[in-house]
N, C-alpha and C. Protein backbone atom coordinates (compact mmCIF):
# COMPACT_ATOMS: atom_id res chain seq x y z
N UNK A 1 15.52 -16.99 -7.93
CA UNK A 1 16.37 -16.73 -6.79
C UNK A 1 15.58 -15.85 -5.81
N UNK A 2 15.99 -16.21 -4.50
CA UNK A 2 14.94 -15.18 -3.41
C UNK A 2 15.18 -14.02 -3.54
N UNK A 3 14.89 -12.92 -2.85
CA UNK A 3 15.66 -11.78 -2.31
C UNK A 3 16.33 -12.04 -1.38
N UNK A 4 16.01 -12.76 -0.65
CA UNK A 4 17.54 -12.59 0.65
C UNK A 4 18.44 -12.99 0.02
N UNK A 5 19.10 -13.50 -0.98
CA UNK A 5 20.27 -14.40 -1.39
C UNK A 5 20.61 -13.21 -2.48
N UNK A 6 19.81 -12.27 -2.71
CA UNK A 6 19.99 -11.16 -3.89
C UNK A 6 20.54 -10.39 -2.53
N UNK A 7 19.94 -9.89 -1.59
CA UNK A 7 20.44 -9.53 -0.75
C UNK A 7 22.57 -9.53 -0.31
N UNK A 8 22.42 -10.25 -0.46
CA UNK A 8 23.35 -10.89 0.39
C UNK A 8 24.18 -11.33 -1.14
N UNK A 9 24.12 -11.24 -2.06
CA UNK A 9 25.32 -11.15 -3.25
C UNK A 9 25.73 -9.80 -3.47
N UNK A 10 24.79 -8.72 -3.69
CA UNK A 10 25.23 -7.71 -3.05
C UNK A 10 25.17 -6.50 -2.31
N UNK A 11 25.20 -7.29 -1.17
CA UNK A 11 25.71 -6.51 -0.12
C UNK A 11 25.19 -5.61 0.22
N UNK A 12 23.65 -5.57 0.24
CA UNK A 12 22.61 -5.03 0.20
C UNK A 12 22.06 -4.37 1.41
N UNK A 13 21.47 -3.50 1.58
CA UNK A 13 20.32 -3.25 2.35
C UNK A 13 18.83 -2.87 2.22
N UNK A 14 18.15 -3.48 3.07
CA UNK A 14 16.97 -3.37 3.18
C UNK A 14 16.24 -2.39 3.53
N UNK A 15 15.30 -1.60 2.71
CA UNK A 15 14.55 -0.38 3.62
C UNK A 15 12.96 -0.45 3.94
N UNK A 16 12.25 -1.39 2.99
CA UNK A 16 11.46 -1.55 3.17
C UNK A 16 11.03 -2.43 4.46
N UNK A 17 9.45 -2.29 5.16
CA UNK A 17 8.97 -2.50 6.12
C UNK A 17 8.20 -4.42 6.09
N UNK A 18 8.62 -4.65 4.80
CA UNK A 18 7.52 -6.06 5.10
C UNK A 18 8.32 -7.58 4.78
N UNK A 19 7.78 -8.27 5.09
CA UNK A 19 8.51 -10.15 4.93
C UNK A 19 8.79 -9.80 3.83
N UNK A 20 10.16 -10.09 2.45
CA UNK A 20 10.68 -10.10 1.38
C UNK A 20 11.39 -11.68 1.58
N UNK A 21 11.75 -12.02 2.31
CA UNK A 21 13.11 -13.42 1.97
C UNK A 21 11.87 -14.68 1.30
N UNK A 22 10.94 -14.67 0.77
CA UNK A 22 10.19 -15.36 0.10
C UNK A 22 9.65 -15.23 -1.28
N UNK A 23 10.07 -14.20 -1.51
CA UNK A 23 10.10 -13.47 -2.44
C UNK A 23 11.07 -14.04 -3.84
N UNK A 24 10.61 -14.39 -4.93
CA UNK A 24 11.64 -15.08 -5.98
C UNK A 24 11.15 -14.40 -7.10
N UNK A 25 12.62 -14.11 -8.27
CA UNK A 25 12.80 -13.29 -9.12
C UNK A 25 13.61 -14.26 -9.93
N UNK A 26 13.63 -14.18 -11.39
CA UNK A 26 13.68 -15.11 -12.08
C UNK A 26 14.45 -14.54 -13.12
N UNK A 27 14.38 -12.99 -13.01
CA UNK A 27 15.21 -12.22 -14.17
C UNK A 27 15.16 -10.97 -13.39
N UNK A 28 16.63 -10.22 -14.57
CA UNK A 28 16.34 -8.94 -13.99
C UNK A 28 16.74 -7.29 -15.17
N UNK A 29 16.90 -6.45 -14.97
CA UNK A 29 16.87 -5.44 -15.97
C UNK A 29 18.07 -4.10 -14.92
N UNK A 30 18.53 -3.72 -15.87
CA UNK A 30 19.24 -2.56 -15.15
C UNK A 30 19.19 -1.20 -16.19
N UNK A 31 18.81 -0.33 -15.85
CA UNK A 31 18.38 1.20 -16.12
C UNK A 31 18.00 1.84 -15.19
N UNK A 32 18.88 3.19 -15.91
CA UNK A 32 18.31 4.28 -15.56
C UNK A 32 17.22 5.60 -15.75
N UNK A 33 16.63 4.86 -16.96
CA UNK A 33 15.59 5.88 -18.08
C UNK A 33 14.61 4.40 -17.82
N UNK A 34 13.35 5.04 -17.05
CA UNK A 34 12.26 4.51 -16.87
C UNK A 34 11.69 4.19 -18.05
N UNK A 35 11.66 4.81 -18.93
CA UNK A 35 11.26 4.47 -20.32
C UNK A 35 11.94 3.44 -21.07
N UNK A 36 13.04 2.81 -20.80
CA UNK A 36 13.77 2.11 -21.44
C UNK A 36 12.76 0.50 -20.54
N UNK A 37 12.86 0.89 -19.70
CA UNK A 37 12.25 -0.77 -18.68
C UNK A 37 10.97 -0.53 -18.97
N UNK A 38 9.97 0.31 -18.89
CA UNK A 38 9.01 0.12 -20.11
C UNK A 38 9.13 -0.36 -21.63
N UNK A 39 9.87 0.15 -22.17
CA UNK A 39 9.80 -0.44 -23.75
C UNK A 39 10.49 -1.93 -23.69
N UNK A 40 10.71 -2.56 -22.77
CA UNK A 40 11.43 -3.82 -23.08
C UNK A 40 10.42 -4.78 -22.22
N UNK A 41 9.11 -4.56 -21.94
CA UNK A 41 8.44 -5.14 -20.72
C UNK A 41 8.03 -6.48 -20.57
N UNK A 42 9.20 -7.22 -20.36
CA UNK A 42 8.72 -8.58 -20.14
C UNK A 42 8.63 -8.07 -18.32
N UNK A 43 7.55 -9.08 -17.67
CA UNK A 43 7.99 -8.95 -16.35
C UNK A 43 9.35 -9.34 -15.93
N UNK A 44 10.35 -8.57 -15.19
CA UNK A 44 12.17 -8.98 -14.66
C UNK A 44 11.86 -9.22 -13.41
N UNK A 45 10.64 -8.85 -12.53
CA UNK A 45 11.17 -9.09 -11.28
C UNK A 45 12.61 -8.78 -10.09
N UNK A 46 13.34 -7.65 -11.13
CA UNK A 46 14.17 -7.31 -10.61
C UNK A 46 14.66 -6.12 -11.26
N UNK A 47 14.93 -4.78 -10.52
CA UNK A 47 15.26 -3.66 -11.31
C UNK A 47 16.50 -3.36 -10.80
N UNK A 48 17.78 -3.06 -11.21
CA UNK A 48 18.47 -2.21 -10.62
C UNK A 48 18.66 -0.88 -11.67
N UNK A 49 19.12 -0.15 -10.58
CA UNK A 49 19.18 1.71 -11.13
C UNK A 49 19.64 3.09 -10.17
N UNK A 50 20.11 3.63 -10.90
CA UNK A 50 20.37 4.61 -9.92
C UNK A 50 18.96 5.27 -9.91
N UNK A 51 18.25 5.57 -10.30
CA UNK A 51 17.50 6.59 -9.97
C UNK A 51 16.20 6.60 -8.91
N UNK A 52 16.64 7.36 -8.44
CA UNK A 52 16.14 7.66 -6.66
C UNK A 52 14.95 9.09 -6.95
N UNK A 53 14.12 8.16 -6.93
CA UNK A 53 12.41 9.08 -7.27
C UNK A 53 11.75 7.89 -7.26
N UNK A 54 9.96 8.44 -6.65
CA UNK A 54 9.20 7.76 -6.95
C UNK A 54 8.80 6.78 -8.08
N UNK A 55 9.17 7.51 -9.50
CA UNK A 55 8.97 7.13 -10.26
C UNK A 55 9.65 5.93 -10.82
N UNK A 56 10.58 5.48 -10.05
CA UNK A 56 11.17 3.65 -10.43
C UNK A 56 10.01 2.78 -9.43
N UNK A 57 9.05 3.28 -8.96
CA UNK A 57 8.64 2.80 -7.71
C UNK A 57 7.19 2.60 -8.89
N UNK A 58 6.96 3.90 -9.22
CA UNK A 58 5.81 3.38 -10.28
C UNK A 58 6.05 2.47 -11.06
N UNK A 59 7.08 2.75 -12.07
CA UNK A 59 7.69 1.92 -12.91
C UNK A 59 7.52 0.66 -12.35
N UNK A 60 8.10 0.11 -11.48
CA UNK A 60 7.58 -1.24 -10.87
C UNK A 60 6.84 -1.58 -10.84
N UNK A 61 6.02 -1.16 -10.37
CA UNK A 61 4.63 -1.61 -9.89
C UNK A 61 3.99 -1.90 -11.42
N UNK A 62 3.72 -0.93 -12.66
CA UNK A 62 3.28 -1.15 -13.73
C UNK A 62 3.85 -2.70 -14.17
N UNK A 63 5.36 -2.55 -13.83
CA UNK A 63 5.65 -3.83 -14.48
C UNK A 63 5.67 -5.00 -13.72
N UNK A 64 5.36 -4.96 -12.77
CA UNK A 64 5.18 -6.57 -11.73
C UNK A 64 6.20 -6.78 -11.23
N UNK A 65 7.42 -5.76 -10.99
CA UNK A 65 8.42 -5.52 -10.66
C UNK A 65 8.90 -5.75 -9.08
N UNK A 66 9.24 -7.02 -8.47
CA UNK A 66 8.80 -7.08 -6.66
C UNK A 66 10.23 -6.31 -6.21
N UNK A 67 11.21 -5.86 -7.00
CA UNK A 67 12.33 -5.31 -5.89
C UNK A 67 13.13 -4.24 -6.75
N UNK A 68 13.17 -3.05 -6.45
CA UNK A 68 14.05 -2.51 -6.99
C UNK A 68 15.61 -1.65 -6.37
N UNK A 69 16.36 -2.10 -6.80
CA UNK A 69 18.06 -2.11 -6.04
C UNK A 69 18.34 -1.01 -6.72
N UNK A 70 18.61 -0.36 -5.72
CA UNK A 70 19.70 1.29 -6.19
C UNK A 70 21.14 1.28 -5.97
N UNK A 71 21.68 1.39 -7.20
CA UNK A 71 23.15 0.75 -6.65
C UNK A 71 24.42 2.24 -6.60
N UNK A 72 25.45 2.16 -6.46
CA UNK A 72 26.24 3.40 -6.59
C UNK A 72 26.06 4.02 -5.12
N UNK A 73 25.36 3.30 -4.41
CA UNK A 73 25.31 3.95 -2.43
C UNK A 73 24.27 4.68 -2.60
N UNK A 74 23.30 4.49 -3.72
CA UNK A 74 22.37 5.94 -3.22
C UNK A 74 21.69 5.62 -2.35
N UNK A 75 21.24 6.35 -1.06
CA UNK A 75 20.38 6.11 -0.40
C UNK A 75 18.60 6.57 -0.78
N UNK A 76 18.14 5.90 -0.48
CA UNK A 76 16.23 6.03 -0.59
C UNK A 76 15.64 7.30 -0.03
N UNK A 77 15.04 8.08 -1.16
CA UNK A 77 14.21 8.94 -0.53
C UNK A 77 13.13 8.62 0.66
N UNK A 78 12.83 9.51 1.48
CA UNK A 78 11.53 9.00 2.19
C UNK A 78 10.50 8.64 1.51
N UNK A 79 10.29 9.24 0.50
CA UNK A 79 9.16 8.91 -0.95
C UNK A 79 9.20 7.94 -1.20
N UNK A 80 10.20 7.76 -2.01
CA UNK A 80 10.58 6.58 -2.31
C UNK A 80 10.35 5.22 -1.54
N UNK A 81 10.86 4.99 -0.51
CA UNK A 81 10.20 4.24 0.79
C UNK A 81 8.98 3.87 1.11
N UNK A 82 8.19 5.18 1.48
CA UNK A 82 6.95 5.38 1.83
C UNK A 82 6.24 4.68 0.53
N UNK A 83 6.38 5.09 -0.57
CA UNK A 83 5.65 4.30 -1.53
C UNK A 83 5.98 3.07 -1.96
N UNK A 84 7.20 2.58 -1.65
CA UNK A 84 7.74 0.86 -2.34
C UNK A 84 6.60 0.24 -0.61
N UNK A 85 6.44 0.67 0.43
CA UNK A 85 5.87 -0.04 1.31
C UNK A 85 4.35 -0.17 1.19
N UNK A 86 3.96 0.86 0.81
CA UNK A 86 2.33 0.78 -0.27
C UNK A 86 1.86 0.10 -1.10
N UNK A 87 3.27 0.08 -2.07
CA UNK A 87 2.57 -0.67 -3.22
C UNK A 87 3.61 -2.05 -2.88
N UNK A 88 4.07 -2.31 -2.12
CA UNK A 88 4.62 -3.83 -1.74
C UNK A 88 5.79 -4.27 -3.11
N UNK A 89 6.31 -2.78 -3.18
CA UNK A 89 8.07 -3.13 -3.95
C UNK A 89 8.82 -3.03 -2.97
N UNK A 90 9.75 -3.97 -2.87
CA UNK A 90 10.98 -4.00 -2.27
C UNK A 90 12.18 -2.56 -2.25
N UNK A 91 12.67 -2.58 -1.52
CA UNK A 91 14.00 -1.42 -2.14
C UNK A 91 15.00 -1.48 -1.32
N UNK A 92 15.97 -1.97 -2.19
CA UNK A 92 17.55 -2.07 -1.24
C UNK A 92 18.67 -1.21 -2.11
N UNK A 93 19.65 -1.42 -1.33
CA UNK A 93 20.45 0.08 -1.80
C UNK A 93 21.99 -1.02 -2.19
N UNK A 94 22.76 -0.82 -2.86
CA UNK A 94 24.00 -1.67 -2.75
C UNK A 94 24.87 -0.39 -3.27
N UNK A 95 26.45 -0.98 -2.36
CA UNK A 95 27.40 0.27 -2.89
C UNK A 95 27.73 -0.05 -4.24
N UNK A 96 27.64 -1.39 -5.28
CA UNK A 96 28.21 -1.53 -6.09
C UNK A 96 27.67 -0.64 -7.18
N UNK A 97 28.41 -0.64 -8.21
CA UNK A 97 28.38 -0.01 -9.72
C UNK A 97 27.09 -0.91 -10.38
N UNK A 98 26.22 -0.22 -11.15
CA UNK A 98 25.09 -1.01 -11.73
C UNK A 98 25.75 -2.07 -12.66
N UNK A 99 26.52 -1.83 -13.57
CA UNK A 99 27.78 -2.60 -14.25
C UNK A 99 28.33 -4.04 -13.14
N UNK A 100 28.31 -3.90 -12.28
CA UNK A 100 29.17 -4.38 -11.08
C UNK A 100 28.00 -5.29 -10.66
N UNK A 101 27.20 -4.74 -10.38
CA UNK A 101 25.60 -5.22 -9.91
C UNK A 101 25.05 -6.35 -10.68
N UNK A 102 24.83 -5.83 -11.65
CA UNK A 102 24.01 -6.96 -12.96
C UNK A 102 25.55 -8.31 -13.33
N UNK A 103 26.24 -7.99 -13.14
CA UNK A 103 27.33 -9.03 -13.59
C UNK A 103 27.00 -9.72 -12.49
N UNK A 104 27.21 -9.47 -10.79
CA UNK A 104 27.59 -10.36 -10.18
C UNK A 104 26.35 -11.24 -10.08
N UNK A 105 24.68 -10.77 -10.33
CA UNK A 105 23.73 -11.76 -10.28
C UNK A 105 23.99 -12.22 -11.35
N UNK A 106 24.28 -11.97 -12.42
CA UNK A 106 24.33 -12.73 -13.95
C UNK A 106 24.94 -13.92 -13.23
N UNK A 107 26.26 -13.64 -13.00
CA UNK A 107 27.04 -15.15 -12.27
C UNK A 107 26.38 -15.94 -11.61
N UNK A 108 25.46 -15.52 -10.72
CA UNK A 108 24.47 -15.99 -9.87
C UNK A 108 23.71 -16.88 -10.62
N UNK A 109 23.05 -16.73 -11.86
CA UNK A 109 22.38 -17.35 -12.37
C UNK A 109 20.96 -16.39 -13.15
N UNK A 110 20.90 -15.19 -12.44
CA UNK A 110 19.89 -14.09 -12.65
C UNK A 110 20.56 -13.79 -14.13
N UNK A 111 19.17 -13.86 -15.03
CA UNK A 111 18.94 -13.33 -16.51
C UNK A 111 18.14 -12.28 -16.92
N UNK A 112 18.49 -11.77 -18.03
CA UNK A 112 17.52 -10.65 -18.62
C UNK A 112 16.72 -10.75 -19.24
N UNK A 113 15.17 -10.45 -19.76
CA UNK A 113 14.89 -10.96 -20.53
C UNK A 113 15.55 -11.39 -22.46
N UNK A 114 14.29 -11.87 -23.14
CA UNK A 114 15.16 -12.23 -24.40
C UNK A 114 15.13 -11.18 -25.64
């Protein structure tokens, strides 16, 4: 599935600076303990999480990770930002519940790994 259509299930915004709607993700993972999306590391291509630090931004990047969604309204540090546009991760913000989040792509068709 693209990101714009991840976009736009929910209700997303965009903060990063570069072309994303070409962009396709095939699975996805939801945490909040960086260590947990490390120990399970298939590439997801899709992170959601509350946690608003650089360090989901690393986390990505280690894992081949092209977008990571902060859900619960948090908004993006400037850090945070500044580095998903560096290392070419995505980052959108949705008001929904991570619970709320991962269900409605599940419906979508978006999986976790096995």
């Amino acid at each position: 599935m693209k990101l714009d259509k991840i976009e736009e299930i929910l209700k997303a915004k965009v903060y990063t600076n570069f072309p994303y709607d070409e962009i396709e993700v095939n699975a996805a993972c939801g945490a909040d303990l960086m260590s947990d999306v490390l120990a399970f590391g298939e590439d997801k291509g899709l992170l959601l999480t509350g946690l608003n630090n650089p360090q989901c931004i690393r986390t990505a990047e280690m894992m081949d990770i092209s977008c990571v969604v902060l859900v619960r309204g948090k908004e993006p540090d400037e850090s945070v930002v500044n580095l998903a546009n560096e290392k070419n991760v995505v980052v959108m913000k949705t008001d929904y519940l991570l619970f709320t989040s991962c269900g409605l792509l599940y419906n979508a068709g978006i999986r976790g790994g096995s």
